[in-house]
N, C-alpha and C. Protein backbone atom coordinates (compact mmCIF):
# COMPACT_ATOMS: atom_id res chain seq x y z
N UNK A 1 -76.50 -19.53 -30.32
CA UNK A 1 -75.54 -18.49 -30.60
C UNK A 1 -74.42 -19.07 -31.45
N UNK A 2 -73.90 -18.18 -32.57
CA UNK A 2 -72.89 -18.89 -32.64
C UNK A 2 -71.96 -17.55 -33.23
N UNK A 3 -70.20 -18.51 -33.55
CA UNK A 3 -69.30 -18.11 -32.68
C UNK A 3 -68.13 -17.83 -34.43
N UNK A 4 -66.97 -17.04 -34.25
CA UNK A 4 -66.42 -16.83 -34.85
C UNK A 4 -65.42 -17.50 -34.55
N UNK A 5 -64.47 -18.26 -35.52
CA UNK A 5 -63.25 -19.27 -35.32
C UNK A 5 -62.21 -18.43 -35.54
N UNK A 6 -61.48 -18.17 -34.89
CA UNK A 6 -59.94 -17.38 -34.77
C UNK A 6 -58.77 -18.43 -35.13
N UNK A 7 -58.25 -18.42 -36.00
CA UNK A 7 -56.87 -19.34 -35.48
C UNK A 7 -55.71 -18.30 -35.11
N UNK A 8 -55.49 -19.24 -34.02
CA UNK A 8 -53.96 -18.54 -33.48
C UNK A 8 -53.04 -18.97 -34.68
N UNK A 9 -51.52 -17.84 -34.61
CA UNK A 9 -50.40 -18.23 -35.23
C UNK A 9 -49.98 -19.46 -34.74
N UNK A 10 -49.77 -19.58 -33.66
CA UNK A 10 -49.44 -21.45 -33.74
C UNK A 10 -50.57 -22.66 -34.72
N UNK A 11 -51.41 -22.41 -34.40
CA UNK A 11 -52.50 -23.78 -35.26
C UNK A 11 -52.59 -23.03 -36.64
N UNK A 12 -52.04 -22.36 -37.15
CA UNK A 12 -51.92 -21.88 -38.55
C UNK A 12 -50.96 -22.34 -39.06
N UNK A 13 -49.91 -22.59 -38.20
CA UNK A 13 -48.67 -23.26 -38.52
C UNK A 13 -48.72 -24.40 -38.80
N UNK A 14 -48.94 -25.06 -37.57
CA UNK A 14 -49.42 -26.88 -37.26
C UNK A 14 -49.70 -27.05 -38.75
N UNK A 15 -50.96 -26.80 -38.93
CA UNK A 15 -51.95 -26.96 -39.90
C UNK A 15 -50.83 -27.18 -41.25
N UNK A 16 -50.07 -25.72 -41.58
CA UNK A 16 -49.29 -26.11 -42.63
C UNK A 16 -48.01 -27.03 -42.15
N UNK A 17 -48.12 -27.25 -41.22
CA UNK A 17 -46.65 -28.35 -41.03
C UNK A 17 -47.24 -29.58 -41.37
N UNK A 18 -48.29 -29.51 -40.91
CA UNK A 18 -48.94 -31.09 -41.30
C UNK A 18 -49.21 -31.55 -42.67
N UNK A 19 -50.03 -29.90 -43.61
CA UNK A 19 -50.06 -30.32 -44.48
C UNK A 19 -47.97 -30.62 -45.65
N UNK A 20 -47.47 -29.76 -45.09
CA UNK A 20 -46.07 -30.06 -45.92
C UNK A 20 -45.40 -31.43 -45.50
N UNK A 21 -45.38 -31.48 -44.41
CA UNK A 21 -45.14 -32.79 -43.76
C UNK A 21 -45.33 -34.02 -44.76
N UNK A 22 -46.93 -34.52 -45.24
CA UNK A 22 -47.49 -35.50 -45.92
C UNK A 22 -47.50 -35.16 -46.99
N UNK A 23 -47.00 -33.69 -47.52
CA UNK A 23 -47.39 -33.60 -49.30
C UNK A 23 -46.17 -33.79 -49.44
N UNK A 24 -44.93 -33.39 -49.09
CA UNK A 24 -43.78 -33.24 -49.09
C UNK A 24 -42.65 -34.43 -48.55
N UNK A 25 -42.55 -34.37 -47.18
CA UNK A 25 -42.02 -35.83 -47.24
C UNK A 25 -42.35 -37.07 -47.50
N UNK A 26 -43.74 -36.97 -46.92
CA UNK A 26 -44.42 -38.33 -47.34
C UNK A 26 -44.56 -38.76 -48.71
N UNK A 27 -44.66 -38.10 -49.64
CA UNK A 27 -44.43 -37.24 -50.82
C UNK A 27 -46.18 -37.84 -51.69
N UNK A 28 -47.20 -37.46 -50.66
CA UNK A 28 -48.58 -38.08 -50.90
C UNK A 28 -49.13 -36.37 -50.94
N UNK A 29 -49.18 -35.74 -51.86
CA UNK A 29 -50.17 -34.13 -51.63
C UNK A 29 -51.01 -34.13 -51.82
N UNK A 30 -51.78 -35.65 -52.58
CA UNK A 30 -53.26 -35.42 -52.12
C UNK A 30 -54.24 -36.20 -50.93
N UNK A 31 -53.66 -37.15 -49.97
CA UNK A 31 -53.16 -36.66 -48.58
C UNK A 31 -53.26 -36.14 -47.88
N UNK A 32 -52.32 -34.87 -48.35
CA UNK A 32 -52.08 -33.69 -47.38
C UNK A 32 -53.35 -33.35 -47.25
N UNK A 33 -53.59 -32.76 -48.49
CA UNK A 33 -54.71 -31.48 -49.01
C UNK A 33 -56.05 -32.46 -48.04
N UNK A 34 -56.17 -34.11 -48.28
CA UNK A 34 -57.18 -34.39 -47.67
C UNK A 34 -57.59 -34.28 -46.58
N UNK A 35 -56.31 -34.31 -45.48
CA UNK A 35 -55.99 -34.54 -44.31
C UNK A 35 -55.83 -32.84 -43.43
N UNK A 36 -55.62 -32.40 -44.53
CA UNK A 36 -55.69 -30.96 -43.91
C UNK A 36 -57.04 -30.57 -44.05
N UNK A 37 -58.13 -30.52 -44.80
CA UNK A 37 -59.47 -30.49 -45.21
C UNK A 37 -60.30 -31.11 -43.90
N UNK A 38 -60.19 -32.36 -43.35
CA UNK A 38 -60.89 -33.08 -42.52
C UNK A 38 -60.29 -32.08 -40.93
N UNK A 39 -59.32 -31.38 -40.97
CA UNK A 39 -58.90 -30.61 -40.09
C UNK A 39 -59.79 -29.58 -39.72
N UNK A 40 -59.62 -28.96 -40.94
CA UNK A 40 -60.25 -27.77 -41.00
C UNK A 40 -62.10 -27.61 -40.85
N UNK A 41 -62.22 -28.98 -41.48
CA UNK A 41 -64.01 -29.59 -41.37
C UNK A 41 -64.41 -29.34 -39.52
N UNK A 42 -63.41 -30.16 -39.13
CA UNK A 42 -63.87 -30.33 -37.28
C UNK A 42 -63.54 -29.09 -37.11
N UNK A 43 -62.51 -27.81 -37.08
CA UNK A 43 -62.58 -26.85 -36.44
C UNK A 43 -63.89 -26.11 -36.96
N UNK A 44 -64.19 -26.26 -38.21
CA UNK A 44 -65.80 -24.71 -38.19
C UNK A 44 -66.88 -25.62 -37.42
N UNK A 45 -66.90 -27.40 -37.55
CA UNK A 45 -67.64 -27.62 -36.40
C UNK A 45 -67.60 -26.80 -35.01
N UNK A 46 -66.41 -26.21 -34.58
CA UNK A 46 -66.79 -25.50 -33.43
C UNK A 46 -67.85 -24.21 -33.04
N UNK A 47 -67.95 -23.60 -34.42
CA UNK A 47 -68.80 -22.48 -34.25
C UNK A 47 -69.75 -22.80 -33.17
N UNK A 48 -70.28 -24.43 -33.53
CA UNK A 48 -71.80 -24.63 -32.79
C UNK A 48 -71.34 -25.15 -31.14
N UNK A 49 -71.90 -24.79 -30.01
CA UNK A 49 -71.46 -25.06 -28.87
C UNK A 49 -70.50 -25.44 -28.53
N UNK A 50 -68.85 -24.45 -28.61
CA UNK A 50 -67.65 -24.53 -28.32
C UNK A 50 -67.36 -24.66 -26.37
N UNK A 51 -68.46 -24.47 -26.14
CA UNK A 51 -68.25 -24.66 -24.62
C UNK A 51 -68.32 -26.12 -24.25
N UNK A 52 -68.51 -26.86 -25.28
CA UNK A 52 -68.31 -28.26 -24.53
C UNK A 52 -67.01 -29.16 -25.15
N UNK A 53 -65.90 -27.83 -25.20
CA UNK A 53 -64.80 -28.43 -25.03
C UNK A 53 -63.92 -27.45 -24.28
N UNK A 54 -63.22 -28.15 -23.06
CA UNK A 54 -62.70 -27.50 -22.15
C UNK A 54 -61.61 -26.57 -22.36
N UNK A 55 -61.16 -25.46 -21.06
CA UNK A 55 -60.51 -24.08 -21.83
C UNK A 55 -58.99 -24.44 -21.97
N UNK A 56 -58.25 -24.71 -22.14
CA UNK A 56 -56.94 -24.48 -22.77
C UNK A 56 -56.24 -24.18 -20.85
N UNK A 57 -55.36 -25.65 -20.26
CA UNK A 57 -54.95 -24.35 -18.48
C UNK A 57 -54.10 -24.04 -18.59
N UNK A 58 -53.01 -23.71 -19.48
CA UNK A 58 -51.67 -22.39 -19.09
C UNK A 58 -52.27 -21.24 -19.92
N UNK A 59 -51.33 -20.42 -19.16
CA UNK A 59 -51.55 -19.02 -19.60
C UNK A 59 -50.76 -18.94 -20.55
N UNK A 60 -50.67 -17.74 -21.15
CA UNK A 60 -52.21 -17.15 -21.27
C UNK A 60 -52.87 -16.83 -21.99
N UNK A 61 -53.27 -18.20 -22.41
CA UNK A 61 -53.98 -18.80 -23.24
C UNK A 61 -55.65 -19.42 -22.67
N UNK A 62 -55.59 -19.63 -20.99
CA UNK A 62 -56.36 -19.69 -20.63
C UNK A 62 -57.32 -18.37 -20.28
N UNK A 63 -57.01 -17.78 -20.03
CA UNK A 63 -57.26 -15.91 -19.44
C UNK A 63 -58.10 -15.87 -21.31
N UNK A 64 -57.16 -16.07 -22.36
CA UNK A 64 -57.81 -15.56 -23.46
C UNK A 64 -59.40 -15.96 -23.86
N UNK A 65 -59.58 -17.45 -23.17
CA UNK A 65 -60.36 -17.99 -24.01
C UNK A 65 -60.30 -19.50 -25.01
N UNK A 66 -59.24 -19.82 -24.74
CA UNK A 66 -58.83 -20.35 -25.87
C UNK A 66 -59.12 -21.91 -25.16
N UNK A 67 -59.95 -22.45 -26.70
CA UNK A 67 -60.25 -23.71 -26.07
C UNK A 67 -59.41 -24.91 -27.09
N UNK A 68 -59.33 -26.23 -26.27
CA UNK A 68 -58.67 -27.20 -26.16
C UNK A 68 -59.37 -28.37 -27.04
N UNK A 69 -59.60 -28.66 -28.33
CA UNK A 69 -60.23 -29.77 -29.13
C UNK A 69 -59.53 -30.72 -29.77
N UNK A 70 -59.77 -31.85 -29.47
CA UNK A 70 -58.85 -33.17 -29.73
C UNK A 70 -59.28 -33.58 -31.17
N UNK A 71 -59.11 -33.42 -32.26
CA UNK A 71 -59.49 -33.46 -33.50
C UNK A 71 -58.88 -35.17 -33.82
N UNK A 72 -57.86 -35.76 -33.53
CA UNK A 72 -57.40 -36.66 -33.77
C UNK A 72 -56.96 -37.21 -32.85
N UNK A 73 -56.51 -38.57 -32.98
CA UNK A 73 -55.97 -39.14 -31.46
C UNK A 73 -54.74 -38.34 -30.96
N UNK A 74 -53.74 -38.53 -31.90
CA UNK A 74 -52.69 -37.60 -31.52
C UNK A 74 -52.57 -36.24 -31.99
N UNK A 75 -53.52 -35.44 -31.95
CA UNK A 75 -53.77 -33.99 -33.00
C UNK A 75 -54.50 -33.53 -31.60
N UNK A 76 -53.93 -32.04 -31.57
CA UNK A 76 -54.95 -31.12 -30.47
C UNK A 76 -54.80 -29.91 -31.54
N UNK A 77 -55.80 -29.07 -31.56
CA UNK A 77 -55.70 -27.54 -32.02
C UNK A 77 -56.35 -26.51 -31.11
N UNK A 78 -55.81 -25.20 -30.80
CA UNK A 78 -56.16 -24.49 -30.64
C UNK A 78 -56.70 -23.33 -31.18
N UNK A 79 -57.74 -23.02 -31.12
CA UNK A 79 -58.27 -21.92 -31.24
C UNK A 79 -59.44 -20.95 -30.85
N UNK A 80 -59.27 -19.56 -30.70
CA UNK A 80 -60.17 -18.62 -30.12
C UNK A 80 -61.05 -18.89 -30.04
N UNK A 81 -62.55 -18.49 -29.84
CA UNK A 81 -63.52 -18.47 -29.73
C UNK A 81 -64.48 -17.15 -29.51
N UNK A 82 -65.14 -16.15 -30.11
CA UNK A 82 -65.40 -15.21 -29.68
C UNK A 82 -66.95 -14.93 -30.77
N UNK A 83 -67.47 -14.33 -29.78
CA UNK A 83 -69.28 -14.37 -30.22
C UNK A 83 -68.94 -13.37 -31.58
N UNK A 84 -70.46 -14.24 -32.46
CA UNK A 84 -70.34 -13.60 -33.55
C UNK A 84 -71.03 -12.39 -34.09
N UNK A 85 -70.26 -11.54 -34.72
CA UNK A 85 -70.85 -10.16 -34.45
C UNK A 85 -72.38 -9.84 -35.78
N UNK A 86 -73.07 -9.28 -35.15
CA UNK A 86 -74.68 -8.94 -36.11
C UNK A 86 -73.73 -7.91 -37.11
């Protein structure tokens, strides 16, 4: 089965904080653009068996669905998960 990737408004953010962060202060934008790319690579990895990363425990965020993937050592993202429609 596979699955449709939602990003929440928070990991939409992240995502561009990280990328302005390294294009901008760091003042490296290609970098960013890379580093945001390898981001975005591991989250559509989730489409394929998102259940073997555990659900997200405060609310309510847990109630939603929302699972918990460690993309980097110090990097977590969240996002939805919801079956994909025919």
């Amino acid at each position: 089965m596979s699955w449709d990737i939602v990003y929440t408004a928070g990991a939409r953010c992240d995502l561009r904080d990280i990328y302005e962060y390294i294009a901008y202060e760091l003042l490296v934008p290609e970098t960013a653009t890379g580093q945001t790319q390898r981001i975005m690579k591991e989250i559509r990895s989730l489409d394929e068996m998102p259940m073997r990363f555990r659900l997200y425990e405060e609310e309510p965020w847990h109630s939603e669905g929302l699972r918990f993937s460690p993309l980097i050592i110090t990097l977590c993202f969240i996002c939805r998960m919801k079956p994909k429609t025919q």
